[in-house]
C-alpha atoms as a PDB file:
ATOM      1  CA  UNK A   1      21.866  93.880 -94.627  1.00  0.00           C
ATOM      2  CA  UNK A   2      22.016  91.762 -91.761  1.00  0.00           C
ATOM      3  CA  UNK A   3      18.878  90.041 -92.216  1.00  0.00           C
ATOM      4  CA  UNK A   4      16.729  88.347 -94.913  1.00  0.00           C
ATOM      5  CA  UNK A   5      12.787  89.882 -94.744  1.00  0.00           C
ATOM      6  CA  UNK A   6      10.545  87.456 -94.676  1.00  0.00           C
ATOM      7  CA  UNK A   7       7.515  89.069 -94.672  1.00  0.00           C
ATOM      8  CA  UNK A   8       4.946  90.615 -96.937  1.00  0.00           C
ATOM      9  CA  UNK A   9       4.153  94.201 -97.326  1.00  0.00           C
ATOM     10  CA  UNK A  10       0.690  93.923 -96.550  1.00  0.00           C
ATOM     11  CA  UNK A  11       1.102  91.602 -93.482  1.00  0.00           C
ATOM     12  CA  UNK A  12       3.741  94.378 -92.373  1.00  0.00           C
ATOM     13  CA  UNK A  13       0.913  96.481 -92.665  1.00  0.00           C
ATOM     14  CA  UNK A  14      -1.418  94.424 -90.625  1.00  0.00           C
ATOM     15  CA  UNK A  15       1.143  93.861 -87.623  1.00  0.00           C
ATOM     16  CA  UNK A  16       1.626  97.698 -87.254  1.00  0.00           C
ATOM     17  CA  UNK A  17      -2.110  97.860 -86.828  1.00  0.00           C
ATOM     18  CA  UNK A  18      -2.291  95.110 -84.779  1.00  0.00           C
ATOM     19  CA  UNK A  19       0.377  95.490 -82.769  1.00  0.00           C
ATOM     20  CA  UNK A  20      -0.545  99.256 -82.402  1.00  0.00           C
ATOM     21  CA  UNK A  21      -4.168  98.439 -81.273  1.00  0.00           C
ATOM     22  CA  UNK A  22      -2.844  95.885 -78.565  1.00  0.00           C
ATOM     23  CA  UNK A  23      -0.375  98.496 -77.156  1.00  0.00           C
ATOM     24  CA  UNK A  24      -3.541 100.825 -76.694  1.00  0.00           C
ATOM     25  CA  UNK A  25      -5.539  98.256 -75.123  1.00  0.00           C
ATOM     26  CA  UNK A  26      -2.863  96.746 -72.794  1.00  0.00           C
ATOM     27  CA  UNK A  27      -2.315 100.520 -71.070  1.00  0.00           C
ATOM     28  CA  UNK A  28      -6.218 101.803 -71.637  1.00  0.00           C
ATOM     29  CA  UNK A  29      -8.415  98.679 -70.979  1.00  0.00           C
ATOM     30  CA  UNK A  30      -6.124  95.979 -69.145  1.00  0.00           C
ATOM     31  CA  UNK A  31      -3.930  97.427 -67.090  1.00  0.00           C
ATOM     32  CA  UNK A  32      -1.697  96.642 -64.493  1.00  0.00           C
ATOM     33  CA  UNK A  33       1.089  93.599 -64.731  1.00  0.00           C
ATOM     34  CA  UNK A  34      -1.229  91.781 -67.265  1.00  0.00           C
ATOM     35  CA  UNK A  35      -1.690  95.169 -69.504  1.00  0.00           C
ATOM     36  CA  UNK A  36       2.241  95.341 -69.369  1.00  0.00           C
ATOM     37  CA  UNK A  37       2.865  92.277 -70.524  1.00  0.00           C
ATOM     38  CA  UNK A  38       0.344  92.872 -73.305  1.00  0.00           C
ATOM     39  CA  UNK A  39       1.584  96.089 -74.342  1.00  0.00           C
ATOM     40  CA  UNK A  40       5.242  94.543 -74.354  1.00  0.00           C
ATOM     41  CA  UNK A  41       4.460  92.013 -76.721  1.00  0.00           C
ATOM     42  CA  UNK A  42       2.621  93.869 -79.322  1.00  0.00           C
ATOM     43  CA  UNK A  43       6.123  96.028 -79.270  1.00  0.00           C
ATOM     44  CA  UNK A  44       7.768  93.120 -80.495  1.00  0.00           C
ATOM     45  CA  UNK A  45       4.798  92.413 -83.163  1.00  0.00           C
ATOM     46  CA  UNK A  46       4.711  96.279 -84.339  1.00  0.00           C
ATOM     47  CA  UNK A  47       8.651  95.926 -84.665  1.00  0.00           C
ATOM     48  CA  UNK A  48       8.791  92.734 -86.871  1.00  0.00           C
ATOM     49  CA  UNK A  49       5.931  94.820 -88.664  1.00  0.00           C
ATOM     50  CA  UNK A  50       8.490  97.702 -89.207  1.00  0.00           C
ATOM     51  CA  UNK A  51      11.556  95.922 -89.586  1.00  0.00           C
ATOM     52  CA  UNK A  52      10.430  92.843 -91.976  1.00  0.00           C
ATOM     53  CA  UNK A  53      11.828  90.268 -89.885  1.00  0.00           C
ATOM     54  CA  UNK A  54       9.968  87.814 -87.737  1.00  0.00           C
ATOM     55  CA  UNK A  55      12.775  85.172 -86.142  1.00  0.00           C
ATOM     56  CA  UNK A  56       9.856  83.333 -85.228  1.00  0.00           C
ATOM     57  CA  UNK A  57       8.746  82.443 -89.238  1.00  0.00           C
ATOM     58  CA  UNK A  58      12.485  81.996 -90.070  1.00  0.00           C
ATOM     59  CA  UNK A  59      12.959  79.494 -87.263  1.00  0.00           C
ATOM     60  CA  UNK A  60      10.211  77.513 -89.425  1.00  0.00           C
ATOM     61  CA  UNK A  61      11.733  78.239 -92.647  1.00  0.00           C
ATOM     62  CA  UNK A  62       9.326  81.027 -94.487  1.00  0.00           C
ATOM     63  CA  UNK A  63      10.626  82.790 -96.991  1.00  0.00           C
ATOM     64  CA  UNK A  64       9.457  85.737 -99.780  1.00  0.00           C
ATOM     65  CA  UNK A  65       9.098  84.560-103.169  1.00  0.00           C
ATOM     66  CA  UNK A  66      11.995  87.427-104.208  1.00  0.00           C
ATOM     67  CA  UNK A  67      14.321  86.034-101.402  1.00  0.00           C
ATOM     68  CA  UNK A  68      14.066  82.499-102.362  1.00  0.00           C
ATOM     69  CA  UNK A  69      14.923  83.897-106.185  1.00  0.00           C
ATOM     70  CA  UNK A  70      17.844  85.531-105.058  1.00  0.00           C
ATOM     71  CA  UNK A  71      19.044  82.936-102.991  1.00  0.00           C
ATOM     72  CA  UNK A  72      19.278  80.329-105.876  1.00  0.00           C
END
């Protein structure tokens, strides 16, 4: 694995739905440039949901308790 996750399952969880709601809202309610740009982001969010990885909480050090184990 190329990558390190470094974060929880249940914040995962919460970034899908997030992320998911803000795509929806960005094309249905915003719209235009502005909706774009909304709906572009929460892609990023809903893939660091997926994926595990956020570069912006490794950038700042976070870690999982299991990766910090392993690491030692």
């Amino acid at each position: 694995m190329f990558y390190v996750k470094n974060v929880p399952s249940w914040e995962r969880v919460v970034r899908v739905i997030i992320g998911l709601i803000a795509i929806v809202a960005g094309i249905q309610m915003v719209g235009g440039t502005w909706g774009l740009l909304l709906a572009v982001s929460a892609a990023g969010i809903v893939a660091s949901g997926l994926f595990g990885f956020c570069p912006a909480c490794a950038m700042v050090g976070r870690r999982l308790d299991k990766a910090a184990k392993q690491a030692k």
